[in-house]
C-alpha atoms as a PDB file:
ATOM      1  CA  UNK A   1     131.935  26.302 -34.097  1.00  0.00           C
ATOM      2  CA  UNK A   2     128.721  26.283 -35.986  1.00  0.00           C
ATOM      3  CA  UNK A   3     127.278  29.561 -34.806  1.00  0.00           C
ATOM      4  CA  UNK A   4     129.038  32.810 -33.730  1.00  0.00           C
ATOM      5  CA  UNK A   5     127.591  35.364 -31.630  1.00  0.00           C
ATOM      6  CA  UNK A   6     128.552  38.995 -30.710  1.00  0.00           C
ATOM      7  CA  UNK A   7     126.887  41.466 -28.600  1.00  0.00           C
ATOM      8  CA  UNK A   8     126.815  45.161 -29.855  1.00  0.00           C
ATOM      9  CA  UNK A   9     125.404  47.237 -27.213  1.00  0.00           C
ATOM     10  CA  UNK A  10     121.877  46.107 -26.288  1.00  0.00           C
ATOM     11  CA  UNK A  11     121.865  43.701 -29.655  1.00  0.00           C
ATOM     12  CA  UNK A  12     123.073  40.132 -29.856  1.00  0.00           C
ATOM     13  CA  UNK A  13     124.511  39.205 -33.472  1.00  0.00           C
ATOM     14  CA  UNK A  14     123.745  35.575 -34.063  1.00  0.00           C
ATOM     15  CA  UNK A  15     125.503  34.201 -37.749  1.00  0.00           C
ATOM     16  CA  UNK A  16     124.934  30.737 -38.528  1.00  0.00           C
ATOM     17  CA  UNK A  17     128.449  30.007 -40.190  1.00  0.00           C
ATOM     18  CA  UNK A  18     128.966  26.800 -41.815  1.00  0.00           C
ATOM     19  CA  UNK A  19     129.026  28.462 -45.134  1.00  0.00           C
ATOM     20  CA  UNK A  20     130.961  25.388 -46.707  1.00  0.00           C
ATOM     21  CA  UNK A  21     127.029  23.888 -46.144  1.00  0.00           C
ATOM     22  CA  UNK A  22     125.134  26.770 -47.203  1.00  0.00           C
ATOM     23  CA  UNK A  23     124.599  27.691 -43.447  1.00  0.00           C
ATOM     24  CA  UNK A  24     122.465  24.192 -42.476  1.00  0.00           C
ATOM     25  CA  UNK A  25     122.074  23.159 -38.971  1.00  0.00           C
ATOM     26  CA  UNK A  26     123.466  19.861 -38.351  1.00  0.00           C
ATOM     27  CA  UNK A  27     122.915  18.424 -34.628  1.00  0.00           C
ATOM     28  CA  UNK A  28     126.004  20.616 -33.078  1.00  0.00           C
ATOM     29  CA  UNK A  29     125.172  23.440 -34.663  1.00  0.00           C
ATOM     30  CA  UNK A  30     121.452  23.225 -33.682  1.00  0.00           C
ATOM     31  CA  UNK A  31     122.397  22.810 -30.187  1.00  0.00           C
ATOM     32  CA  UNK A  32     125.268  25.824 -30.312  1.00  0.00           C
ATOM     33  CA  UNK A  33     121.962  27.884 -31.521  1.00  0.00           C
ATOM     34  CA  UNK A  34     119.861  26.742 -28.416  1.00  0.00           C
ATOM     35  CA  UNK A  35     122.787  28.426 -26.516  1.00  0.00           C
ATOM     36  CA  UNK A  36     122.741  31.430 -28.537  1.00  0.00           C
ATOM     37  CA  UNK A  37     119.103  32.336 -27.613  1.00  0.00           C
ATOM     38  CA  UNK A  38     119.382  30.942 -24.278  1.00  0.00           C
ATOM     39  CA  UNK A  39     121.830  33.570 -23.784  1.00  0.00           C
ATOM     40  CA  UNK A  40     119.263  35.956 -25.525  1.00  0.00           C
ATOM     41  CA  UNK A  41     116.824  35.126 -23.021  1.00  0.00           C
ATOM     42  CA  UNK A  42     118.922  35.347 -19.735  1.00  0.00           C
ATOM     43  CA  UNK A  43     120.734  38.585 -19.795  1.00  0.00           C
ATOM     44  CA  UNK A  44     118.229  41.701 -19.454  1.00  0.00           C
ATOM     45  CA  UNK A  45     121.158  44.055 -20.901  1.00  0.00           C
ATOM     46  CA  UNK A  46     120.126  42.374 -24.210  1.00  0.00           C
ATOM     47  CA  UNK A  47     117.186  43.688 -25.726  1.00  0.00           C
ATOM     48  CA  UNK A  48     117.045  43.024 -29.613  1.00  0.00           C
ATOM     49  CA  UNK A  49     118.980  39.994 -31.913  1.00  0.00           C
ATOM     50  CA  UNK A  50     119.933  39.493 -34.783  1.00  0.00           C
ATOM     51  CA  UNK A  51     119.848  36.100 -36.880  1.00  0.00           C
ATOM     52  CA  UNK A  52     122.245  36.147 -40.333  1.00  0.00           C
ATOM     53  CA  UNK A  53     123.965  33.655 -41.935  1.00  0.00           C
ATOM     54  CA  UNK A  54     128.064  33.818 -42.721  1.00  0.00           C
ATOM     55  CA  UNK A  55     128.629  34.954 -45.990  1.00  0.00           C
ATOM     56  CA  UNK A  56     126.688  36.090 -49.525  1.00  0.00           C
ATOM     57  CA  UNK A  57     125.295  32.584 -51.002  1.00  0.00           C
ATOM     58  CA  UNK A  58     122.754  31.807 -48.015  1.00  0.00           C
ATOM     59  CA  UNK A  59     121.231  32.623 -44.476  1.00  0.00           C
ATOM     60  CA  UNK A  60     120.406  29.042 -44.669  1.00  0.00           C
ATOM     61  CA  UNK A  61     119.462  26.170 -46.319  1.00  0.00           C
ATOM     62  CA  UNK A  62     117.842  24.931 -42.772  1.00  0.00           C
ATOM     63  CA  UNK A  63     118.586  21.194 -41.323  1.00  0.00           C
ATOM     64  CA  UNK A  64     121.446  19.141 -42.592  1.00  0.00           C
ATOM     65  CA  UNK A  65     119.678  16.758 -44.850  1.00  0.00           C
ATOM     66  CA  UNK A  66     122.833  14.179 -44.650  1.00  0.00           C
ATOM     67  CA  UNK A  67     122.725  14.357 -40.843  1.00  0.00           C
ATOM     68  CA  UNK A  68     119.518  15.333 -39.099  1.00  0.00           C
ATOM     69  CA  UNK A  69     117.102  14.331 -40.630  1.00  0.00           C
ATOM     70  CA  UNK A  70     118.734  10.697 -40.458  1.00  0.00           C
ATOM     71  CA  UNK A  71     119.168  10.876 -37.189  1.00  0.00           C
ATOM     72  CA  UNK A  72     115.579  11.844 -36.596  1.00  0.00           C
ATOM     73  CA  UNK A  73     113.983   9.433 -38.933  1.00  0.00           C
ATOM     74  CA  UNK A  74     115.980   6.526 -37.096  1.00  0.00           C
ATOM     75  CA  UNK A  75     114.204   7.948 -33.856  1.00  0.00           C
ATOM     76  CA  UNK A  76     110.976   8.119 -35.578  1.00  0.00           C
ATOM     77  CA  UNK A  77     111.054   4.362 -36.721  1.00  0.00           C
ATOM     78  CA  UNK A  78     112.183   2.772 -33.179  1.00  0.00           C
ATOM     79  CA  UNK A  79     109.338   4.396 -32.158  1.00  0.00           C
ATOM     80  CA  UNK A  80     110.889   6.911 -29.460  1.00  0.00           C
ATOM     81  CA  UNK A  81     107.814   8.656 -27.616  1.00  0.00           C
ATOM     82  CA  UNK A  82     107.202  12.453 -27.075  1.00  0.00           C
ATOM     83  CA  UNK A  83     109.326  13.461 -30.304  1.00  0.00           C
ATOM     84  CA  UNK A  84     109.648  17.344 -30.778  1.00  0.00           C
ATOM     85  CA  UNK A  85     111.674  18.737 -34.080  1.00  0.00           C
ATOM     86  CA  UNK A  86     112.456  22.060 -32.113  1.00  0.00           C
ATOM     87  CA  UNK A  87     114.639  23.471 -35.091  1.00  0.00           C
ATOM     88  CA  UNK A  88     117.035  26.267 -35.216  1.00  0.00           C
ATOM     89  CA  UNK A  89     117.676  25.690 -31.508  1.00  0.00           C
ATOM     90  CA  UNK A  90     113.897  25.745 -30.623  1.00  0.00           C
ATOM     91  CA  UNK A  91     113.425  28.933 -32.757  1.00  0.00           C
ATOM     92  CA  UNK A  92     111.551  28.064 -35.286  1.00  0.00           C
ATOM     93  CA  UNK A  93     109.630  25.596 -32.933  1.00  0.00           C
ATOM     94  CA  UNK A  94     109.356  24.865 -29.271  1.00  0.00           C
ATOM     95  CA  UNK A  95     110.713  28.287 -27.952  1.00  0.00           C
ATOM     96  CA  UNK A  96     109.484  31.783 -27.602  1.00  0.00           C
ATOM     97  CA  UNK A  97     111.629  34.539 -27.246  1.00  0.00           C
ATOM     98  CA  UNK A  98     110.285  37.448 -25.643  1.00  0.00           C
ATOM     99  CA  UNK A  99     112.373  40.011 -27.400  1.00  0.00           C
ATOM    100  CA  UNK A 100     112.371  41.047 -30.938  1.00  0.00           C
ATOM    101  CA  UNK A 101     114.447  39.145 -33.344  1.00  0.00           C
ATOM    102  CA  UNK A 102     115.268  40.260 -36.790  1.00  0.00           C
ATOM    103  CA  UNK A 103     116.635  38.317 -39.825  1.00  0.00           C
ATOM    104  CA  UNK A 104     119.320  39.964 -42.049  1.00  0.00           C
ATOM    105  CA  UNK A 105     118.356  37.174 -44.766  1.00  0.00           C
ATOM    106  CA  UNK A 106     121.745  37.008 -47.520  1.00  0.00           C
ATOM    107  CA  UNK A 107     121.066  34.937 -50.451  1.00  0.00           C
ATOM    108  CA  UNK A 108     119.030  31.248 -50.088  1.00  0.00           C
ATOM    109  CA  UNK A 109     116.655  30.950 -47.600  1.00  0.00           C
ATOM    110  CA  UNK A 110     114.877  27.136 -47.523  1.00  0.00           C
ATOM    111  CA  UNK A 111     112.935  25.160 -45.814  1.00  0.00           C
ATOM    112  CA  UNK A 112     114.253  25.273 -42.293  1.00  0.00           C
ATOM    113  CA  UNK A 113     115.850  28.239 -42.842  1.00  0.00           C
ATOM    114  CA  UNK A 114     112.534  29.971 -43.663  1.00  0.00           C
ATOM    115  CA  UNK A 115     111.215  28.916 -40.935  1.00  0.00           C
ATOM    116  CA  UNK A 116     113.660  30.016 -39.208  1.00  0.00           C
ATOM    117  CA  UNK A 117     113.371  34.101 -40.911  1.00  0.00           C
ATOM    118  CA  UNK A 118     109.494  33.366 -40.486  1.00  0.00           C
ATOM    119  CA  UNK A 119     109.882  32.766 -36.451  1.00  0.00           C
ATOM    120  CA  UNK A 120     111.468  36.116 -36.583  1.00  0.00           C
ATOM    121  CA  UNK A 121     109.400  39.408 -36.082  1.00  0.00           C
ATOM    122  CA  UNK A 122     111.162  41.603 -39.249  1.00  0.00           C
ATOM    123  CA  UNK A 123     112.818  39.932 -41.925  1.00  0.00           C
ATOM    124  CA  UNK A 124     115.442  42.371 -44.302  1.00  0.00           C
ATOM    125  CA  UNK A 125     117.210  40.685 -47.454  1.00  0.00           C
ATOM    126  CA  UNK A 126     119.936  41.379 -49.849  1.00  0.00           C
ATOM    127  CA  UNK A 127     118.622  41.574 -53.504  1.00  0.00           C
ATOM    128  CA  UNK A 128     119.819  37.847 -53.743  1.00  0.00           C
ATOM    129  CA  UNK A 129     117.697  36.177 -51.542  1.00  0.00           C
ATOM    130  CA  UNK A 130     115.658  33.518 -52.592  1.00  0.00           C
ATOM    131  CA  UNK A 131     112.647  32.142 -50.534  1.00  0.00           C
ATOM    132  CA  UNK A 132     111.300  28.708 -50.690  1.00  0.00           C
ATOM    133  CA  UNK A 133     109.714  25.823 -48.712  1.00  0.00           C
ATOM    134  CA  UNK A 134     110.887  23.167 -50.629  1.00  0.00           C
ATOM    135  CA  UNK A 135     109.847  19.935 -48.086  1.00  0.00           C
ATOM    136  CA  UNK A 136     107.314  18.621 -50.339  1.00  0.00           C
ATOM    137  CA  UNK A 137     110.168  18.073 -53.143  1.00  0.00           C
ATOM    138  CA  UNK A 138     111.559  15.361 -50.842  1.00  0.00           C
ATOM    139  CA  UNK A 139     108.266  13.799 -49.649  1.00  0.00           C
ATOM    140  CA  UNK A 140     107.917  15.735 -46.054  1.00  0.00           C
ATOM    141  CA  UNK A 141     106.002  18.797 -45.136  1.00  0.00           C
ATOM    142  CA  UNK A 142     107.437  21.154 -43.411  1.00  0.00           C
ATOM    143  CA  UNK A 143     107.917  20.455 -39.636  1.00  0.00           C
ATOM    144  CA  UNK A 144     109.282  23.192 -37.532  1.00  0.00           C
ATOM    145  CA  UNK A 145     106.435  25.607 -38.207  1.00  0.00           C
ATOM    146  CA  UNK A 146     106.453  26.743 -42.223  1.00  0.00           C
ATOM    147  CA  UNK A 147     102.688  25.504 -42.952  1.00  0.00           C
ATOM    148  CA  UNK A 148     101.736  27.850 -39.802  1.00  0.00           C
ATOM    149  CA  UNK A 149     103.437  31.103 -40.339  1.00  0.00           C
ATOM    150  CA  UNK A 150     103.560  31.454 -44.083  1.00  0.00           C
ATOM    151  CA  UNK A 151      99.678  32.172 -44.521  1.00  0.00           C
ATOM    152  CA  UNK A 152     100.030  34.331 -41.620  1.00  0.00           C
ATOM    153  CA  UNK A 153     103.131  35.794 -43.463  1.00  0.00           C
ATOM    154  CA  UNK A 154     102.190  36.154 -47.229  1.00  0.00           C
ATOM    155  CA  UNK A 155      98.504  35.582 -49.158  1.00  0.00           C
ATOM    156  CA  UNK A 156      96.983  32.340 -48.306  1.00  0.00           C
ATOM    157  CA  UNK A 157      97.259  31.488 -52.198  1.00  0.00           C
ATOM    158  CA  UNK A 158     100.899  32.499 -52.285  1.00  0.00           C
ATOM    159  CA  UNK A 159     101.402  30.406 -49.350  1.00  0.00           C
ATOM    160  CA  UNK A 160     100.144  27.105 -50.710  1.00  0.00           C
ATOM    161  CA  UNK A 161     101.717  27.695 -54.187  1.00  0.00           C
ATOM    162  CA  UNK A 162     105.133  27.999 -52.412  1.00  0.00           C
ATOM    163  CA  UNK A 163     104.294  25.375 -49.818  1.00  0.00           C
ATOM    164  CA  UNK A 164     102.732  22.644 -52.588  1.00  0.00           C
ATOM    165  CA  UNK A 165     104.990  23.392 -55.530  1.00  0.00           C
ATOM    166  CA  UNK A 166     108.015  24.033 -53.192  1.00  0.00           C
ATOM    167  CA  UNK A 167     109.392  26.649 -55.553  1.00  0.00           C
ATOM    168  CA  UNK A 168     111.235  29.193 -55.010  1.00  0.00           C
ATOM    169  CA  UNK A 169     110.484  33.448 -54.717  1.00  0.00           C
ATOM    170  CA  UNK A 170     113.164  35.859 -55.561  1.00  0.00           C
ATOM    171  CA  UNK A 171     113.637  38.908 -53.140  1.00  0.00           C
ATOM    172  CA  UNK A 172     111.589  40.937 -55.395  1.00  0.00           C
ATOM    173  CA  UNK A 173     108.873  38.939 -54.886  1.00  0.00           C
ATOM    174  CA  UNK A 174     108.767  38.494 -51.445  1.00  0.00           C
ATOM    175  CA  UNK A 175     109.098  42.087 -51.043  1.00  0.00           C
ATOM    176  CA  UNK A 176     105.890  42.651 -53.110  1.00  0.00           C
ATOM    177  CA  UNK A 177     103.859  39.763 -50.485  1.00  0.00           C
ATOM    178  CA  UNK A 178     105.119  41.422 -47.470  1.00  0.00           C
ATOM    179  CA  UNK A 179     107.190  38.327 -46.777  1.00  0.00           C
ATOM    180  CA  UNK A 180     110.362  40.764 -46.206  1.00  0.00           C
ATOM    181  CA  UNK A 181     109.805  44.255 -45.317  1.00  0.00           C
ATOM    182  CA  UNK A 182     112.842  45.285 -47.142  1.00  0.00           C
ATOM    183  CA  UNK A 183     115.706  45.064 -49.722  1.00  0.00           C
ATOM    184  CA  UNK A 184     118.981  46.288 -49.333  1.00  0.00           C
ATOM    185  CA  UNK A 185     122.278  45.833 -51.141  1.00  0.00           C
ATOM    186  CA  UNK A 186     124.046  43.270 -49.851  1.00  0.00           C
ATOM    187  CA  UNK A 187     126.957  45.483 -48.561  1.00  0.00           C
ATOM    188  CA  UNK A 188     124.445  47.591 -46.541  1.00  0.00           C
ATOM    189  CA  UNK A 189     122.415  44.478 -45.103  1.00  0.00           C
ATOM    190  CA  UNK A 190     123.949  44.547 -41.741  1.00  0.00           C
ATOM    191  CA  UNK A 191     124.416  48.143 -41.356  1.00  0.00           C
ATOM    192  CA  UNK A 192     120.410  48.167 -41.827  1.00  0.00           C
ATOM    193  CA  UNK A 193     119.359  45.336 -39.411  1.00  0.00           C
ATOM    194  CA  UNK A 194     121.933  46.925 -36.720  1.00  0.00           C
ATOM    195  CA  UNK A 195     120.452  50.364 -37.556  1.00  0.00           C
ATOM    196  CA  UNK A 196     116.940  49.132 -37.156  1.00  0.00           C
ATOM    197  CA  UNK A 197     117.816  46.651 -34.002  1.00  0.00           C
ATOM    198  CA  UNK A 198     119.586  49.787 -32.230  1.00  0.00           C
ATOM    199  CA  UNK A 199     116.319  51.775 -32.893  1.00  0.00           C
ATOM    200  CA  UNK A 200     114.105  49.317 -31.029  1.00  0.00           C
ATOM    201  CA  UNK A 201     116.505  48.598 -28.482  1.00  0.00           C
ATOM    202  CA  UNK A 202     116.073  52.405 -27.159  1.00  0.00           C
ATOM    203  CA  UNK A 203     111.943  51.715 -26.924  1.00  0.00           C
ATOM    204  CA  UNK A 204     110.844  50.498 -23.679  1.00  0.00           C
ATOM    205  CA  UNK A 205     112.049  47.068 -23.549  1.00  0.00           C
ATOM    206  CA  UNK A 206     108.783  46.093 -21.403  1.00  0.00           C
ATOM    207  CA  UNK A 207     106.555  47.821 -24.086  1.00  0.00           C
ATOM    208  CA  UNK A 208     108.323  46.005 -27.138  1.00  0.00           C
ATOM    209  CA  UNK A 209     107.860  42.429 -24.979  1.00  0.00           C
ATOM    210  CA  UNK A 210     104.147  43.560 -24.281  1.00  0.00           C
ATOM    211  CA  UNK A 211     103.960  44.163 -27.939  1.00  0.00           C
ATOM    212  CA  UNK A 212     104.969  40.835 -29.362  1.00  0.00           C
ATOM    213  CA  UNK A 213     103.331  38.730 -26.841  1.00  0.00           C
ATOM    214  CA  UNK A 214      99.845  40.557 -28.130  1.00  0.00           C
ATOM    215  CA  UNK A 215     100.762  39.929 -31.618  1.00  0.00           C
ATOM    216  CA  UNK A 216     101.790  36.460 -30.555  1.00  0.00           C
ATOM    217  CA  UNK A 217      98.338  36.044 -29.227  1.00  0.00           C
ATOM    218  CA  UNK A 218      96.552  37.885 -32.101  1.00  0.00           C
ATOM    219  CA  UNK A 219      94.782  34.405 -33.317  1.00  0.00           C
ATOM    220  CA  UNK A 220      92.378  35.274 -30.733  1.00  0.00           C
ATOM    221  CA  UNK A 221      89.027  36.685 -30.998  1.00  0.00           C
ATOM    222  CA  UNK A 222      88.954  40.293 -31.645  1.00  0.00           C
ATOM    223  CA  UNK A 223      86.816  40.762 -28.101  1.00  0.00           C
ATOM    224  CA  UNK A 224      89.229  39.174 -26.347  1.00  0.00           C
ATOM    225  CA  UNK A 225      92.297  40.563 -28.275  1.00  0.00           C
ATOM    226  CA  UNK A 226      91.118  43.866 -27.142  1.00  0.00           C
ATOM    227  CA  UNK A 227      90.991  43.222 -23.329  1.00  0.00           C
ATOM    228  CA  UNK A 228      94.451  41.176 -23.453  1.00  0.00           C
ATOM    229  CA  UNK A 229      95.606  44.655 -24.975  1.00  0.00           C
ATOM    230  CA  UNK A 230      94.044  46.814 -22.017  1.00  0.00           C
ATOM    231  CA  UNK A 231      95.426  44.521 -19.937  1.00  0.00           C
ATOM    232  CA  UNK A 232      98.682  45.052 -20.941  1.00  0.00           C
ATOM    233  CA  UNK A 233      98.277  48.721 -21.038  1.00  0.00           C
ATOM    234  CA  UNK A 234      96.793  49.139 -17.772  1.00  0.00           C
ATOM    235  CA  UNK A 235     100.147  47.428 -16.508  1.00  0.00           C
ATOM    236  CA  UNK A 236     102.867  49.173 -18.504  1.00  0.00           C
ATOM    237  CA  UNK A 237     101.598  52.972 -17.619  1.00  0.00           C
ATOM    238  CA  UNK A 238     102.076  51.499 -14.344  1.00  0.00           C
ATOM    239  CA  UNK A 239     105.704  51.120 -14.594  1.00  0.00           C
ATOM    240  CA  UNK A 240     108.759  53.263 -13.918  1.00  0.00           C
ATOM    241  CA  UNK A 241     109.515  53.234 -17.612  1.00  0.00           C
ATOM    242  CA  UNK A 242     106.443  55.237 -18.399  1.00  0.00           C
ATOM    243  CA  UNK A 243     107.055  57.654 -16.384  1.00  0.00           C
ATOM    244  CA  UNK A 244     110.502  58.397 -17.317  1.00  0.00           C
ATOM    245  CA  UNK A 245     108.357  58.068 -21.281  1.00  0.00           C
ATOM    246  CA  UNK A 246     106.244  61.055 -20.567  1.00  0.00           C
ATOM    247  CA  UNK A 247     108.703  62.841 -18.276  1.00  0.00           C
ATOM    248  CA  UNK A 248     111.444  62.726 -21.204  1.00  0.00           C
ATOM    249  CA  UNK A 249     108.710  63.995 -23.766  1.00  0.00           C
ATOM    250  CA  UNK A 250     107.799  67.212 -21.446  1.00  0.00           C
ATOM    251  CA  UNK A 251     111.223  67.442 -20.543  1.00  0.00           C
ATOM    252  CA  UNK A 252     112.032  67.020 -24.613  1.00  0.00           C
ATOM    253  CA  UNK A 253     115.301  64.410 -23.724  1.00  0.00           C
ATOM    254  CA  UNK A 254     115.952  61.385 -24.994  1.00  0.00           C
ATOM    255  CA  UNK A 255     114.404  58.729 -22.178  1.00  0.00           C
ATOM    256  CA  UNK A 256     116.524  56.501 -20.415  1.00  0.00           C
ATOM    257  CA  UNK A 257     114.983  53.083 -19.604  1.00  0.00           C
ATOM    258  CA  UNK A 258     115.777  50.764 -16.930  1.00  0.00           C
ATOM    259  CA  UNK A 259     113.037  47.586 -17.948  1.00  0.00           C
ATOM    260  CA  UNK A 260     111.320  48.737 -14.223  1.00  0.00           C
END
């Protein structure tokens, strides 16, 4: 087993464990990871995950550079058509998960595994982390989404000193950019993405998906931003989960929401 998963209430915990391999995805464990958030996606009772790697040395070092990119290149070469690198089971490219996903980032974070923690929506790391893109040091450029969400992440000129140089940022660092939106000791790194993933997880889980899909979308132009978020207001004060909203804040209760 590659990748472990464990549902705590409304959160699934997904830890990438092949420690031994500083957490990279080899073909098996890719695919286990596909499963992971294909579970994510299909039960409703799930509302918020969580993406971590086993252990204190790395979240990730991202693919397994002695077996997939191999593999892939041998693909590339016999000239096999409609070729997609959908990394970290489609995460980081080729699939879009509806529901908020945090990383609980624990020492190295590279290439792939960036991209990974950059396809998330909040990213929290231990005071160990490091952050890089490193692709360019072995001839390739990032492929599962890096060059895209970085500058969208971090300053533009941050962004292409990381991407071009393929050096790594310490958690300090990243913390300063707004790549990470917090430290915490390494001992309290899961207590604080649980803590945080519990707190979204009692929002309205049709507001938080409403939410992300307009960031998702925010490339847009600003006119158009603005009606795709009426739109989407218009239809959640129309749902059964508003109601019980406004009827819990009167009422001065905790709300209960049922996704209706």
């Amino acid at each position: 087993m590659g990748i472990l998963t464990e549902v705590v209430d409304k959160v699934l915990v997904v830890t990438i464990d092949r420690p031994k391999a500083m957490n990279s995805l080899d073909p098996e464990a890719d695919q286990e990871l596909s499963n992971a958030w294909q579970l994510f996606e299909d039960r409703d009772d799930l509302l918020v995950a969580v993406l971590t790697g086993s252990g204190t040395k790395a979240f990730s070092a991202g693919a397994d550079l002695k077996a997939m990119l191999p593999r892939f290149r041998e693909r590339v070469l016999a000239g096999e058509p409609n070729l997609d690198w959908a990394f970290g089971g489609g995460l980081a490219r080729g699939r879009t998960l509806e529901k908020p996903v945090i990383a609980a980032v624990n020492g190295h974070c590279l290439a792939g595994g960036l991209e990974m923690a950059l396809a998330c929506d909040i990213r929290i790391c231990s005071p160990n982390a490091t952050f890089s893109l490193a692709e360019a040091l072995w001839a390739i450029a990032p492929g599962a989404g890096g060059t895209q969400r970085l500058p969208r992440a971090v300053p533009a000129g941050m962004a292409m000193e990381m991407l071009l140089t393929g050096d790594p940022i310490d958690a300090e660092t990243a913390f300063r950019i707004g790549l990470v939106n917090r430290i915490v000791s390494s001992d309290q790194l899961m207590e604080s993405a649980m803590s945080l993933a519990t707190k979204i997880s009692t929002r309205g889980p049709l507001a938080t998906k409403a939410i992300k899909r307009l960031v998702r979308e925010g490339t847009m132009s600003p006119e158009r931003g603005v009606q795709r978020e009426l739109d989407e207001f218009i239809y959640l004060v129309k749902t059964r989960d508003a109601q019980e909203g406004y009827s819990a804040f009167a009422e001065k209760r905790a709300p209960v929401y049922t996704g209706q």
